[in-house]
Protein backbone atom coordinates (compact mmCIF):
# COMPACT_ATOMS: atom_id res chain seq x y z
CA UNK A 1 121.44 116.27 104.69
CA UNK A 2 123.02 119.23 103.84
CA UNK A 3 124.73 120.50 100.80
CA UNK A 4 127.96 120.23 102.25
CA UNK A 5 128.00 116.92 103.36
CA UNK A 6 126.53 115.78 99.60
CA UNK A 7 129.85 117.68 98.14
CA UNK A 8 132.18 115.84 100.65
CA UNK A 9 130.37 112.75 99.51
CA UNK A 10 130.72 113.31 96.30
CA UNK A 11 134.48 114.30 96.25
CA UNK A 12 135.30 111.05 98.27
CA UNK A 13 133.08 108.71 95.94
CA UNK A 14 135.44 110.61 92.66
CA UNK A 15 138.59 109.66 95.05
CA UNK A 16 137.35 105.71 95.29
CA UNK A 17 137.03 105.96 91.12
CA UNK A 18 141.15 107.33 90.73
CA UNK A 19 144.21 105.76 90.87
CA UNK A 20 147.21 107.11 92.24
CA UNK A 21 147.80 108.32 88.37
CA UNK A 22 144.67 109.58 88.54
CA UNK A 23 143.45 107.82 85.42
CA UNK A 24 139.58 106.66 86.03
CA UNK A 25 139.37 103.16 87.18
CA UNK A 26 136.45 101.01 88.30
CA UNK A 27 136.60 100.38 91.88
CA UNK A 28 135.27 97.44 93.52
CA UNK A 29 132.33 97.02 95.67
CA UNK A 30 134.74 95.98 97.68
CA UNK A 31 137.03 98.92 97.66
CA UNK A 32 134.30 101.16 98.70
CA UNK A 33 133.08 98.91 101.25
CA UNK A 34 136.33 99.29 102.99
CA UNK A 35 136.45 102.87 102.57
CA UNK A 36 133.24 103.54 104.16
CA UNK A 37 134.19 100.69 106.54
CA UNK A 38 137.15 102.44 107.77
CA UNK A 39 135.56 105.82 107.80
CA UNK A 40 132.72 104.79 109.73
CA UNK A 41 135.24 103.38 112.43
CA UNK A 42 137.17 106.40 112.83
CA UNK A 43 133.49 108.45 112.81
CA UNK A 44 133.27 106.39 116.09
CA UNK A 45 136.77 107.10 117.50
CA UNK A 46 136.39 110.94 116.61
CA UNK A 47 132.96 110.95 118.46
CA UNK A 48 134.57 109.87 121.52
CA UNK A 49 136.72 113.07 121.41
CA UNK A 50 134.19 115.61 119.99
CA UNK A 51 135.05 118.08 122.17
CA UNK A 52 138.83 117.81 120.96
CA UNK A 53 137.59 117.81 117.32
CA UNK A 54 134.80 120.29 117.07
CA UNK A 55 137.26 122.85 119.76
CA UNK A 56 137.19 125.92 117.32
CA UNK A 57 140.44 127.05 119.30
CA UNK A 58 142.42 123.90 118.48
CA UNK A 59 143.71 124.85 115.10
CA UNK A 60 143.43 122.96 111.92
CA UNK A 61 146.92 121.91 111.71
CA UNK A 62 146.78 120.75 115.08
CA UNK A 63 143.66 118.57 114.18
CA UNK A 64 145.33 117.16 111.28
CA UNK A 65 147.97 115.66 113.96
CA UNK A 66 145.66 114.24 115.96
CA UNK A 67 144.45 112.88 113.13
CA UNK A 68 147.95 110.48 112.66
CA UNK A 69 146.63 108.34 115.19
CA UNK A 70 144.81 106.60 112.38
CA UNK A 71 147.95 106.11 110.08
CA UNK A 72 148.39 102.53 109.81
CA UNK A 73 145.15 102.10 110.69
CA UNK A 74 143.33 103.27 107.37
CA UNK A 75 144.00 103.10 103.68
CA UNK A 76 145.15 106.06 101.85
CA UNK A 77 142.09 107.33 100.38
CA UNK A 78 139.94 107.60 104.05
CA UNK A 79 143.47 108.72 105.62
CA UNK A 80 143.38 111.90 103.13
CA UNK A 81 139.68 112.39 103.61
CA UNK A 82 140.00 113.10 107.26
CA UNK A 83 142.89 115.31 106.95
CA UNK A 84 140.99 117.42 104.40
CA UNK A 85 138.06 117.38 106.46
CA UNK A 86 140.07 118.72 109.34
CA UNK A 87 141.23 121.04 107.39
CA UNK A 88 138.48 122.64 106.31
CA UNK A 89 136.89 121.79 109.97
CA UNK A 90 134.28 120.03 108.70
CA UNK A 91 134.59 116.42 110.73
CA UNK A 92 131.50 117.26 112.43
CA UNK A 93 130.05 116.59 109.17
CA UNK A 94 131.68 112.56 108.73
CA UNK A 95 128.62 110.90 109.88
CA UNK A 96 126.45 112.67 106.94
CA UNK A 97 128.94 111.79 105.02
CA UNK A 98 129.20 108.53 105.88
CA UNK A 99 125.57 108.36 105.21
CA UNK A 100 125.51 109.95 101.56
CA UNK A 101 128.29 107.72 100.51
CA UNK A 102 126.40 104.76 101.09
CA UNK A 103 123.36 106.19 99.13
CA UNK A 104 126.12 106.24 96.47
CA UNK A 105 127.13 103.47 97.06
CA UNK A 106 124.00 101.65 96.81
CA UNK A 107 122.77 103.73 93.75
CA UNK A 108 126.43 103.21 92.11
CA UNK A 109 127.43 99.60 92.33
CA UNK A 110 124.08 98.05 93.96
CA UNK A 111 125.78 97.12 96.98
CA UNK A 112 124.61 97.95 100.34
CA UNK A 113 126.94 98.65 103.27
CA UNK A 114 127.58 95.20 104.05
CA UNK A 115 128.40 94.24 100.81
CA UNK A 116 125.03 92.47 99.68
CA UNK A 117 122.81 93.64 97.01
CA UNK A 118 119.14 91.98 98.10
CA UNK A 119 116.79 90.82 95.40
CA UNK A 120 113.37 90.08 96.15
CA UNK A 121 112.07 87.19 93.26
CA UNK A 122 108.48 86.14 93.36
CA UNK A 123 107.08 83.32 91.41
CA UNK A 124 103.69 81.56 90.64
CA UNK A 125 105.73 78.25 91.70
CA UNK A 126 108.65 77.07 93.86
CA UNK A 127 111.41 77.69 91.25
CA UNK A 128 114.11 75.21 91.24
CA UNK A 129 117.54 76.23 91.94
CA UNK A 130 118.33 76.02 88.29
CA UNK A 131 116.26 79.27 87.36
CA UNK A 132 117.44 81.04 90.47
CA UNK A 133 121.17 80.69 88.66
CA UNK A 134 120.10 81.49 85.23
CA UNK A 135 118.17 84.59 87.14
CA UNK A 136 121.85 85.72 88.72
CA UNK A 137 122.95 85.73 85.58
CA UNK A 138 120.02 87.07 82.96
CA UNK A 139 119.36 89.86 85.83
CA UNK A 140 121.64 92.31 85.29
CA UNK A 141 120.81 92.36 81.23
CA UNK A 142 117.62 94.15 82.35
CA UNK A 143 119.22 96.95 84.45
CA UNK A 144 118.08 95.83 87.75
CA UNK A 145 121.25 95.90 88.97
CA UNK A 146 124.87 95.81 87.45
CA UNK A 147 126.83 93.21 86.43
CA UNK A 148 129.71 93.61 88.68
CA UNK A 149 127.18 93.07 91.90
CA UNK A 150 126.13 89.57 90.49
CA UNK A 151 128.89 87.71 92.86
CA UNK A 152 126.79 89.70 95.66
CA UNK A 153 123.33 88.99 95.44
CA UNK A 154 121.61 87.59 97.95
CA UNK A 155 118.07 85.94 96.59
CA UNK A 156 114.71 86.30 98.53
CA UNK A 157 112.25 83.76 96.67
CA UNK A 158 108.74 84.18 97.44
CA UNK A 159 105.45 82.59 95.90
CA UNK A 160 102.22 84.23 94.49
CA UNK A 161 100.39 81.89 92.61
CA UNK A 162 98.23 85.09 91.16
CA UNK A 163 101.01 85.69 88.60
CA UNK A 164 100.07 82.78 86.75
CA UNK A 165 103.44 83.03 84.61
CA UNK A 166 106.44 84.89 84.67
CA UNK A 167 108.04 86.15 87.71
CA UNK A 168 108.64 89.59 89.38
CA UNK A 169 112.14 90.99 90.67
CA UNK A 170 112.44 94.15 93.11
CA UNK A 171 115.99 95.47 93.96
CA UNK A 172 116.93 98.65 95.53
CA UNK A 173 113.51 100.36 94.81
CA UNK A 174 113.64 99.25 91.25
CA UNK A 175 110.63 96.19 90.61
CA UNK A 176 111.12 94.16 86.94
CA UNK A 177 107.46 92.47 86.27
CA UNK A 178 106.91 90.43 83.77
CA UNK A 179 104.29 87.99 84.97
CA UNK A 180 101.10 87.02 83.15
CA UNK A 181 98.97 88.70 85.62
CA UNK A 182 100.59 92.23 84.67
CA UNK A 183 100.00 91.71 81.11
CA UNK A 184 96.61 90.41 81.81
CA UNK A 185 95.69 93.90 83.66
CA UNK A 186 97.10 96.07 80.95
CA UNK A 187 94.79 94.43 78.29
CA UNK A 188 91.61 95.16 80.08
């Protein structure tokens, strides 16, 4: 991925976090779901006309024109995003993009692009669904994830009855253990 396409990223993540006062705000998962959403459709429509888009003899302003097909279509924020990118003739560069905003995405609110954050929970037992709720909710206390993605976790309960005690959580690359069989192995 190239440096450029981390910078774009970067700029449209900072757009998602501003108002149109430009005070910070928390966006929703949901707000940058539908960003990258909407970006990713247009990445599709724009790919149909590459040869239109990437033309270095169609000027910028005339790219930015074509571009108003989409108004209507997408919000604001993606809207402006494309025009800049045509702009600086760098739409050849939206499915990187695309790409590094979602590692953002996922790093930032937990979320992957379909709006789920997947937590893997293994237990010495079949938990009831009791501890699987007061899991959603004790979870994000540890820093596996934050607590705006609670509404969006999807559990994957699994059973290894060599923890003993204790459980183990793993969500996007991050793994919470505290069974009995970890403490076990760092006493001996």
């Amino acid at each position: 991925m190239s440096t450029a396409e981390t910078s774009f990223a970067d700029a449209l993540f900072l757009a998602c976090q501003l108002n149109t006062k430009g005070n910070k705000k928390t966006a929703t998962g949901e707000e940058y779901r539908q960003v990258l959403s909407e970006l990713k459709a247009a990445e599709k429509i724009i790919a149909q006309f590459s040869k239109v888009f990437h033309n270095p003899c169609i000027s910028s302003a005339k790219l930015k024109s074509f571009l108003e097909v989409f108004e209507g279509q997408l919000s604001r924020v993606p809207l402006e995003f494309l025009y800049i990118l045509a702009l600086k003739r760098r739409l050849k560069l939206l499915p990187g993009i695309c790409e590094k905003f979602e590692t953002l995405l996922i790093r930032e609110t937990g979320l992957n692009g379909d709006g789920e954050l997947h937590v893997k929970l293994t237990f010495p037992y079949e938990p009831e669904n009791a501890l699987i709720e007061k899991m959603r909710e004790s979870l994000p206390k540890s820093g596996l994830y934050p607590e705006s993605a609670k509404p969006y976790v999807k559990f994957q309960v699994a059973v290894d009855p060599s923890l003993i005690a204790g459980f183990v959580a793993e969500a996007n690359g991050l793994i919470l253990d505290v069974s009995l069989l970890r403490k076990l192995s760092k006493r001996r």
